[in-house]
PDB file of N, CA and C in Angstrom:
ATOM      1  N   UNK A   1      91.925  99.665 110.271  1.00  0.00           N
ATOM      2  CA  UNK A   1      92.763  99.037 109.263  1.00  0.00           C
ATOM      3  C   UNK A   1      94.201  99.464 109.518  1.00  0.00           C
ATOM      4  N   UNK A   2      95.116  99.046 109.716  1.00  0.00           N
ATOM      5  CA  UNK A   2      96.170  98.620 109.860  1.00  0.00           C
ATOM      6  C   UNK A   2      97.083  98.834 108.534  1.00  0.00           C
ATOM      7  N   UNK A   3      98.330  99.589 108.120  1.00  0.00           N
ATOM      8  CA  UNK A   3      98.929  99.313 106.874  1.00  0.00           C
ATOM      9  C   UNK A   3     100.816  99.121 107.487  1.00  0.00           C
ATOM     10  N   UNK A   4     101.327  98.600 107.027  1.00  0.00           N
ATOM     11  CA  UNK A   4     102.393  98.678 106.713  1.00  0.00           C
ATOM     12  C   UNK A   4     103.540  98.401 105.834  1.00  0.00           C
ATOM     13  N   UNK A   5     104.625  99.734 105.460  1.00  0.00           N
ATOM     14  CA  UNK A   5     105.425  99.562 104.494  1.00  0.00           C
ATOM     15  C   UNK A   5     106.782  98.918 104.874  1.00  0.00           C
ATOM     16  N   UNK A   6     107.426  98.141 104.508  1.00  0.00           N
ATOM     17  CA  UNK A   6     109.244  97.907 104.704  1.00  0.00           C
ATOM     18  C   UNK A   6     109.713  98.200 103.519  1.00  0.00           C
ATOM     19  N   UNK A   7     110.582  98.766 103.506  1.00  0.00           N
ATOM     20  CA  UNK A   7     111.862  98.980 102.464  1.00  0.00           C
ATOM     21  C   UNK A   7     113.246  98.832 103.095  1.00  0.00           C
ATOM     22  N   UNK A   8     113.583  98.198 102.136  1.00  0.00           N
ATOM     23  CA  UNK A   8     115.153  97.552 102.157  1.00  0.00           C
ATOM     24  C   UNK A   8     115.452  97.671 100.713  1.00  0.00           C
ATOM     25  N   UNK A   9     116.203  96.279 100.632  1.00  0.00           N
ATOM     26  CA  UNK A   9     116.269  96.309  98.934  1.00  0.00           C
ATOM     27  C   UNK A   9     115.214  96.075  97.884  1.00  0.00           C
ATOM     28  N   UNK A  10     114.198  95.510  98.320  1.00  0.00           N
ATOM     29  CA  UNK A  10     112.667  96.320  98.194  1.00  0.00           C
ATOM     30  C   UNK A  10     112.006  96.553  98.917  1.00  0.00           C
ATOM     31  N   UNK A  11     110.311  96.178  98.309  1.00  0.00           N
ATOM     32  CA  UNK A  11     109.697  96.805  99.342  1.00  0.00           C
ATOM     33  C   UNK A  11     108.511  95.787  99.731  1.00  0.00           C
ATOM     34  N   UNK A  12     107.860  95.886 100.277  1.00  0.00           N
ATOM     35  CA  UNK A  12     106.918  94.861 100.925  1.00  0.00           C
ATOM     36  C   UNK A  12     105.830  95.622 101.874  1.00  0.00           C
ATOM     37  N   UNK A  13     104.611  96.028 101.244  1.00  0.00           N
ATOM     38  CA  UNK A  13     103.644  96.692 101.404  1.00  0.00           C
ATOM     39  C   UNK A  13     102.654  95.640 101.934  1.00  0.00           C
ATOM     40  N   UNK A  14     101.859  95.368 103.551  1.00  0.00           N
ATOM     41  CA  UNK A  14     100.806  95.548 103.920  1.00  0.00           C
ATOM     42  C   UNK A  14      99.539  95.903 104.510  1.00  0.00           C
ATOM     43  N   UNK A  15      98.473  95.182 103.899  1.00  0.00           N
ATOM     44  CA  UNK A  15      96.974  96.373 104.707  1.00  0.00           C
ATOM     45  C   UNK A  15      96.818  95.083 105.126  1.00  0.00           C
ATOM     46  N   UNK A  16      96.250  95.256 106.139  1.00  0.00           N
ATOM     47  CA  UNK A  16      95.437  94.101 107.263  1.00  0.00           C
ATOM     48  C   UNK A  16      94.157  94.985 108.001  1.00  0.00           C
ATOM     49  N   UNK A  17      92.784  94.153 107.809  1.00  0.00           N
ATOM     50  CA  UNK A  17      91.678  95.183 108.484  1.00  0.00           C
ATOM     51  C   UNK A  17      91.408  93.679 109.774  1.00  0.00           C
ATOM     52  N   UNK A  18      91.184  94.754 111.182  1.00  0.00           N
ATOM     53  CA  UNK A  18      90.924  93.118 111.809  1.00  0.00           C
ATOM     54  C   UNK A  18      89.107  93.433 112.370  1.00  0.00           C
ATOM     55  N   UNK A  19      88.993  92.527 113.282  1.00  0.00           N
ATOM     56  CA  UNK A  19      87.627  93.018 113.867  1.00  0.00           C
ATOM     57  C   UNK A  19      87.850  92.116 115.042  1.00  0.00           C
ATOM     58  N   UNK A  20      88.354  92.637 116.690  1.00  0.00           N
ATOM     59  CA  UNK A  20      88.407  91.712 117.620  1.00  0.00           C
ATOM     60  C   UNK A  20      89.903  90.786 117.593  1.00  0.00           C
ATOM     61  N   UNK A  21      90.689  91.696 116.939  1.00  0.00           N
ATOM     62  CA  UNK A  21      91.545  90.170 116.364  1.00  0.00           C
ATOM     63  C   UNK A  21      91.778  89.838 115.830  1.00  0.00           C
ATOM     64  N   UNK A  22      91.018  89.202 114.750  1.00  0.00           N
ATOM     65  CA  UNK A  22      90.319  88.123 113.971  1.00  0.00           C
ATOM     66  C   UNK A  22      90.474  89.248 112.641  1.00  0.00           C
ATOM     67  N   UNK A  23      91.473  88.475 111.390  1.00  0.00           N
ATOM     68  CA  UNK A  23      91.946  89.005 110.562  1.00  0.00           C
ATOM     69  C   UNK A  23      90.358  88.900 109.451  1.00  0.00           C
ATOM     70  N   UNK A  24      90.066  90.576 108.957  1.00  0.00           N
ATOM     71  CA  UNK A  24      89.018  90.330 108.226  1.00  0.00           C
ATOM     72  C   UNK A  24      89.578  90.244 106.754  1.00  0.00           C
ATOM     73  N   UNK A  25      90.748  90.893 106.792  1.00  0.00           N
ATOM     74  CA  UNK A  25      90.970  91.128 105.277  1.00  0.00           C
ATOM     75  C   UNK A  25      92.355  91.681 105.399  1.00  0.00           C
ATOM     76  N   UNK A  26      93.706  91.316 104.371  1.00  0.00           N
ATOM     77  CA  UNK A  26      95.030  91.078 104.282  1.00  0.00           C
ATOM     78  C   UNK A  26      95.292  91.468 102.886  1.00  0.00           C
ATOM     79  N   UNK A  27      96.070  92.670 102.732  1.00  0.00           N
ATOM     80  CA  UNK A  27      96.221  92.460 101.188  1.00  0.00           C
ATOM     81  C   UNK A  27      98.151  93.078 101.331  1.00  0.00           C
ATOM     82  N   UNK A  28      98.666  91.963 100.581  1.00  0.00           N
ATOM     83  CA  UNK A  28     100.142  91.794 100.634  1.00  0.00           C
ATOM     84  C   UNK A  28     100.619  92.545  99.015  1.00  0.00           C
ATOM     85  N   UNK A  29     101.568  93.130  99.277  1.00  0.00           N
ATOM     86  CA  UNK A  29     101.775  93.399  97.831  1.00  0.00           C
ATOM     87  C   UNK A  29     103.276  94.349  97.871  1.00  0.00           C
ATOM     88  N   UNK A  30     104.243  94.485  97.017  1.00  0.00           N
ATOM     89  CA  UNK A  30     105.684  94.956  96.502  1.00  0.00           C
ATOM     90  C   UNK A  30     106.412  94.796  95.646  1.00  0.00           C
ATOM     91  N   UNK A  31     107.480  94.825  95.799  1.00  0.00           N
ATOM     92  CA  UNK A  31     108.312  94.817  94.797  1.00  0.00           C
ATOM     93  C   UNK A  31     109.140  93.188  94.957  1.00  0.00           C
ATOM     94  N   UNK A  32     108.566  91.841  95.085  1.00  0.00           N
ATOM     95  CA  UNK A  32     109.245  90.991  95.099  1.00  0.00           C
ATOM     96  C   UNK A  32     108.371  90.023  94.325  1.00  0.00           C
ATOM     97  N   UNK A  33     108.738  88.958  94.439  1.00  0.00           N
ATOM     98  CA  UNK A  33     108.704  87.476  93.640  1.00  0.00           C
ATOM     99  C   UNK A  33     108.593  86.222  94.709  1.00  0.00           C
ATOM    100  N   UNK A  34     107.461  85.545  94.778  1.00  0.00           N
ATOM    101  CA  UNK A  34     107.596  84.397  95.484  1.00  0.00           C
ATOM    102  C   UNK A  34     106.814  83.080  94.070  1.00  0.00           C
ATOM    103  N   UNK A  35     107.751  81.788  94.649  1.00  0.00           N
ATOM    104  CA  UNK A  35     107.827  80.901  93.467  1.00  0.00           C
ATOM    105  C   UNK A  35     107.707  79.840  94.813  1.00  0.00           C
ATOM    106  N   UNK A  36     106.816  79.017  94.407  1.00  0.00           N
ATOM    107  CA  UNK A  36     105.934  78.701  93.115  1.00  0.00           C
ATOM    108  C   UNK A  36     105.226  79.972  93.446  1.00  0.00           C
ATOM    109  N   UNK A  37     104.314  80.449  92.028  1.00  0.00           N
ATOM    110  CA  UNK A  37     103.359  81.527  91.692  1.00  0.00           C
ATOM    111  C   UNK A  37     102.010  80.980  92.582  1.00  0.00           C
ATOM    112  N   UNK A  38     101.421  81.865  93.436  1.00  0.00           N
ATOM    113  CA  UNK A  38      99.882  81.421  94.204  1.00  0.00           C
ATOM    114  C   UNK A  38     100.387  81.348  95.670  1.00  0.00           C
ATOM    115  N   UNK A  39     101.667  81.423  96.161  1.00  0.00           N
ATOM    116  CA  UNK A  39     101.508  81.303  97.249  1.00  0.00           C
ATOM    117  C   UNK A  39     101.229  82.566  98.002  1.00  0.00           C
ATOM    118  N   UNK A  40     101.371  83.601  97.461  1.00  0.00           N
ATOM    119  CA  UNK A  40     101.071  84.721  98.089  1.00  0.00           C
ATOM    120  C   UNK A  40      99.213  85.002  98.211  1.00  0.00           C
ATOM    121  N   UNK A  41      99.035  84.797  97.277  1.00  0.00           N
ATOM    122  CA  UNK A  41      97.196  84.736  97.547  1.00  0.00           C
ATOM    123  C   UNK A  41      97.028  83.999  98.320  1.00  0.00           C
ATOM    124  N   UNK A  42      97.726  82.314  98.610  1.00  0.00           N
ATOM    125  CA  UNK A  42      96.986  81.615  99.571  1.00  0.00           C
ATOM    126  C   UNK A  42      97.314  81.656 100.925  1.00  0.00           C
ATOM    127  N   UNK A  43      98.721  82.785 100.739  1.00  0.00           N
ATOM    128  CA  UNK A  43      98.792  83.049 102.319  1.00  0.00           C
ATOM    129  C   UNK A  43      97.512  84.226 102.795  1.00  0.00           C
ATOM    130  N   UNK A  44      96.925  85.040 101.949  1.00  0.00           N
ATOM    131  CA  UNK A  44      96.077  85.950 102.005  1.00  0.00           C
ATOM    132  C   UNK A  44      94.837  84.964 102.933  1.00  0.00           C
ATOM    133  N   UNK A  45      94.496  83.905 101.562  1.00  0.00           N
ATOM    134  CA  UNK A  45      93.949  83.002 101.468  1.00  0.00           C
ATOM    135  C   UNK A  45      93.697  82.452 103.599  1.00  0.00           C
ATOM    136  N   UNK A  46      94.616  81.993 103.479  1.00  0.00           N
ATOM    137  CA  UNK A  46      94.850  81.044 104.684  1.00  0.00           C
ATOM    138  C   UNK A  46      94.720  82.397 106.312  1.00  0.00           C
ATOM    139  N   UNK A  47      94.968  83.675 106.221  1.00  0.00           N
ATOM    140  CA  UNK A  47      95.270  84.661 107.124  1.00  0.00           C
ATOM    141  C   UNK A  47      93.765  84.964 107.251  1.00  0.00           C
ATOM    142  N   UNK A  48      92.849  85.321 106.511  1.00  0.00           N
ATOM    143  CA  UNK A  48      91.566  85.755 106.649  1.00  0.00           C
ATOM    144  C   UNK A  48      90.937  84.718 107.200  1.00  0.00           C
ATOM    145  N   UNK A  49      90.284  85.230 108.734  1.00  0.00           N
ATOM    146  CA  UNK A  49      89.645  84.619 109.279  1.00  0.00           C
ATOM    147  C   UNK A  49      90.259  83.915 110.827  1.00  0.00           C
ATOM    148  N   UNK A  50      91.770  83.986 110.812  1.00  0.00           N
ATOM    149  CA  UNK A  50      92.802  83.354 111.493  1.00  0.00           C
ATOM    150  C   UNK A  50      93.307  85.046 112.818  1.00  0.00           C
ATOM    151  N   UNK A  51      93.362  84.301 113.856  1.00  0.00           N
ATOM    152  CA  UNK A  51      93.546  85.355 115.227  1.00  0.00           C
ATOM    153  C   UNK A  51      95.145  85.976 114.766  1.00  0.00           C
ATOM    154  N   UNK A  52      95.197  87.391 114.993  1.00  0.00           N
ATOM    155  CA  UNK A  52      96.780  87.688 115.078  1.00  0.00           C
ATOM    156  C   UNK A  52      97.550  87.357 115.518  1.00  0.00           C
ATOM    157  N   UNK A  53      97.133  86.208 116.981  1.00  0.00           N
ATOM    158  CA  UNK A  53      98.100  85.525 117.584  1.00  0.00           C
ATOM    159  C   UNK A  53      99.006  84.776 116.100  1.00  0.00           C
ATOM    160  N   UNK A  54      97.697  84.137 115.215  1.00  0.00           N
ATOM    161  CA  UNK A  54      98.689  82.850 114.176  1.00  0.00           C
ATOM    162  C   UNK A  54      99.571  83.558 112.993  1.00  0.00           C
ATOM    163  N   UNK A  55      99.690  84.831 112.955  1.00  0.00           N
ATOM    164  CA  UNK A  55     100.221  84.651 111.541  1.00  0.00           C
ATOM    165  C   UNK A  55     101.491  84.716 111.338  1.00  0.00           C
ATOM    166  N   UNK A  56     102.483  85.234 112.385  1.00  0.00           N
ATOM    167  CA  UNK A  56     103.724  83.992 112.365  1.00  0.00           C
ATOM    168  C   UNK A  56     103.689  82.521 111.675  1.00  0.00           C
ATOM    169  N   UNK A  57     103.133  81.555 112.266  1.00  0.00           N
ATOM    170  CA  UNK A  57     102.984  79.971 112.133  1.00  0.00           C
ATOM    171  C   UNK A  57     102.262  80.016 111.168  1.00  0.00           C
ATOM    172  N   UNK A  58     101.361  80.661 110.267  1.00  0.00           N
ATOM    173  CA  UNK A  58     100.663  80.293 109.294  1.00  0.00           C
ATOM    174  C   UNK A  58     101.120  80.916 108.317  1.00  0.00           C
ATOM    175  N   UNK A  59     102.226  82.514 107.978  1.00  0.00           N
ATOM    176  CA  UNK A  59     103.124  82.850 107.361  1.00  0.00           C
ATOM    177  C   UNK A  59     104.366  81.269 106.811  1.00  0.00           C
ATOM    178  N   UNK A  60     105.050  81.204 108.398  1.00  0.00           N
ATOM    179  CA  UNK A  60     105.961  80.319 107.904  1.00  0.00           C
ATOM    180  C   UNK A  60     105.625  78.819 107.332  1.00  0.00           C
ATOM    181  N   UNK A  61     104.487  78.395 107.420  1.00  0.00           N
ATOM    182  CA  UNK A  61     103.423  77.069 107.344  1.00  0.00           C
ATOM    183  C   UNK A  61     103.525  77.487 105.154  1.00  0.00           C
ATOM    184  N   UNK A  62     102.717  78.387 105.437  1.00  0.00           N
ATOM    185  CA  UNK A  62     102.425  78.573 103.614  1.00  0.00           C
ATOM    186  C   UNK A  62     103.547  78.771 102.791  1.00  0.00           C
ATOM    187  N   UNK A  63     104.908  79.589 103.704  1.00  0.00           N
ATOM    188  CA  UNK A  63     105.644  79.488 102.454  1.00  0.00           C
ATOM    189  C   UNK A  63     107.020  78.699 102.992  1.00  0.00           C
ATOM    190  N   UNK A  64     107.126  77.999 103.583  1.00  0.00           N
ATOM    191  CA  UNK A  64     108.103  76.813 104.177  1.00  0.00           C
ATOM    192  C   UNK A  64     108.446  76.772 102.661  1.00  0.00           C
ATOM    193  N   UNK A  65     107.796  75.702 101.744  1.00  0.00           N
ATOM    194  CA  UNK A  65     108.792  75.518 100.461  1.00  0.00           C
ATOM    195  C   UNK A  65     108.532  76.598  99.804  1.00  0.00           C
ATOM    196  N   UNK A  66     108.687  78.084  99.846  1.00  0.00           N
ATOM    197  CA  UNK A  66     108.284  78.917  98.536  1.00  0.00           C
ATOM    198  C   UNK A  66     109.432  80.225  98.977  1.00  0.00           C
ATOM    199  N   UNK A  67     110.102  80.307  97.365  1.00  0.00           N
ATOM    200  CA  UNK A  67     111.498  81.177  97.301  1.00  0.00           C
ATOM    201  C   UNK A  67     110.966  82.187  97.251  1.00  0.00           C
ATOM    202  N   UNK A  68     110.776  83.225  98.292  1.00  0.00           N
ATOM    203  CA  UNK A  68     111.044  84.651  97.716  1.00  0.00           C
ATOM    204  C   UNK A  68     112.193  85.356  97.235  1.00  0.00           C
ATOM    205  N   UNK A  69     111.613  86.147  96.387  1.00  0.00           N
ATOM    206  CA  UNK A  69     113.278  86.904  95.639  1.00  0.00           C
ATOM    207  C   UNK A  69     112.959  88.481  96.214  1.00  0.00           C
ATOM    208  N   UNK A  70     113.789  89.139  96.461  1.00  0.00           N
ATOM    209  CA  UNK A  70     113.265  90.644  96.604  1.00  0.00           C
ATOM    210  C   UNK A  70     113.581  91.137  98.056  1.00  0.00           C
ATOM    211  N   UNK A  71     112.506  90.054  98.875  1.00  0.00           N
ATOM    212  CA  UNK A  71     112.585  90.568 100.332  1.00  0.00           C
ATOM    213  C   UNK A  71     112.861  89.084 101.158  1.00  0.00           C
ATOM    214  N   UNK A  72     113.241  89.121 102.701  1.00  0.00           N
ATOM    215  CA  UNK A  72     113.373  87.820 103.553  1.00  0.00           C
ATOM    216  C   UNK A  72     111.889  87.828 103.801  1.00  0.00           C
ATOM    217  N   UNK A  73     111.532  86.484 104.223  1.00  0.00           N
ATOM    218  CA  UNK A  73     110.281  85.908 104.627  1.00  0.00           C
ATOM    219  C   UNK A  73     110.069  86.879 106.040  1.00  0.00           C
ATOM    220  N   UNK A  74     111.224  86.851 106.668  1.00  0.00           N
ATOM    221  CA  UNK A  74     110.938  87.230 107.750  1.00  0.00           C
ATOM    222  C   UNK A  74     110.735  88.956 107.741  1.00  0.00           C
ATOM    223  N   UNK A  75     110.778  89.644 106.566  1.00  0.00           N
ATOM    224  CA  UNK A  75     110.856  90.646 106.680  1.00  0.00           C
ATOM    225  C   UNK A  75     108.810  90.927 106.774  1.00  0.00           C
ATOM    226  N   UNK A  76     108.631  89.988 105.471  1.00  0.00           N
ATOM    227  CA  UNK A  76     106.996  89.869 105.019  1.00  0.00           C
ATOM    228  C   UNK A  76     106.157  89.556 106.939  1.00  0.00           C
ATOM    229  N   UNK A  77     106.904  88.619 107.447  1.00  0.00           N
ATOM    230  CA  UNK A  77     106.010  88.613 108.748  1.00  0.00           C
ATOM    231  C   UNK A  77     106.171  89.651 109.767  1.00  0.00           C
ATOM    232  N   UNK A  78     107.013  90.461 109.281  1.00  0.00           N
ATOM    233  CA  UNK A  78     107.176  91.582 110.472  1.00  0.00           C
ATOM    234  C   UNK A  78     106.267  92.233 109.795  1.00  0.00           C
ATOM    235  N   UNK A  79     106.326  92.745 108.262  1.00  0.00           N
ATOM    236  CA  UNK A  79     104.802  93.975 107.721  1.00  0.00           C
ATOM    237  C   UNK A  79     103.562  93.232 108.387  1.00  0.00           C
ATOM    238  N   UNK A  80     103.368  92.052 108.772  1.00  0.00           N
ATOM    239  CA  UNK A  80     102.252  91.547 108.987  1.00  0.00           C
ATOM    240  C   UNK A  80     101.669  91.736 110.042  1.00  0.00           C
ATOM    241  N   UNK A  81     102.476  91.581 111.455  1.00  0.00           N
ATOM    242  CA  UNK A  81     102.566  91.837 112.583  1.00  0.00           C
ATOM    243  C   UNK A  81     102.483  93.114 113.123  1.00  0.00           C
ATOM    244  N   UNK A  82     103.355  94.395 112.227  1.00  0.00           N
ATOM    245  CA  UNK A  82     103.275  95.537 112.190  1.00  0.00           C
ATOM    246  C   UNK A  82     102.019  95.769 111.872  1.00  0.00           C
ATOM    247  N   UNK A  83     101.399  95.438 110.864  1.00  0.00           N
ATOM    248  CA  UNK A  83      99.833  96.146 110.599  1.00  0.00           C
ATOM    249  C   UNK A  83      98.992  95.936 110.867  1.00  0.00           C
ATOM    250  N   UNK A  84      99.200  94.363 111.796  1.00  0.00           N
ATOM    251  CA  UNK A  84      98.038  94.210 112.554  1.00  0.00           C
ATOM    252  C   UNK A  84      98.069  94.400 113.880  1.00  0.00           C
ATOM    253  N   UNK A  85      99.353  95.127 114.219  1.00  0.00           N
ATOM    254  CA  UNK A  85      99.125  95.958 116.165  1.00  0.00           C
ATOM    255  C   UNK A  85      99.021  97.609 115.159  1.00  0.00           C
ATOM    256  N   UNK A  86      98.530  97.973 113.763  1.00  0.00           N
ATOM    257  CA  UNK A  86      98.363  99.527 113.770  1.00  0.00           C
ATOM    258  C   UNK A  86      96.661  99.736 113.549  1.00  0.00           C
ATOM    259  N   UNK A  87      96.058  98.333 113.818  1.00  0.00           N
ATOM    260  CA  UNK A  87      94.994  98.449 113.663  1.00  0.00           C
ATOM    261  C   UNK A  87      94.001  99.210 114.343  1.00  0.00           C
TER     262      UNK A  87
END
């Protein structure tokens, strides 16, 4: 299992467990705000089950229209990337 933290002007906490790759389980969580409300579960949603090669393209895919407040998008796909090469 894989975790990683970013802090900036907040913070942006994730765990990623893989098996082969192959994302078994993603749990995103900090100190920010993404609108509309649900897109953060369904990026969870959409990552489980999906190769580490995708979660760049399936990060920027789920929240293309969705405002985060707190942290950059791009900050959320680097914790992602980060915790799934600390696996």
């Amino acid at each position: 299992m894989g975790r990683c933290r970013i802090r900036k002007e907040k913070e942006v906490d994730v765990v990623v467990e893989l098996e082969s790759g192959i994302i078994k389980k993603v749990i995103i969580g900090g100190d920010f705000f993404a609108f509309p409300e649900g897109r953060i579960d369904e990026l969870q949603l959409r990552l489980v089950g999906a190769h580490v090669e995708d979660i760049r393209r399936i990060t920027e895919s789920v929240l293309k229209s969705c405002e985060i407040i707190g942290i950059d998008k791009s900050d959320l796909i680097e914790a992602l990337e980060k915790a799934s090469s600390n696996d």
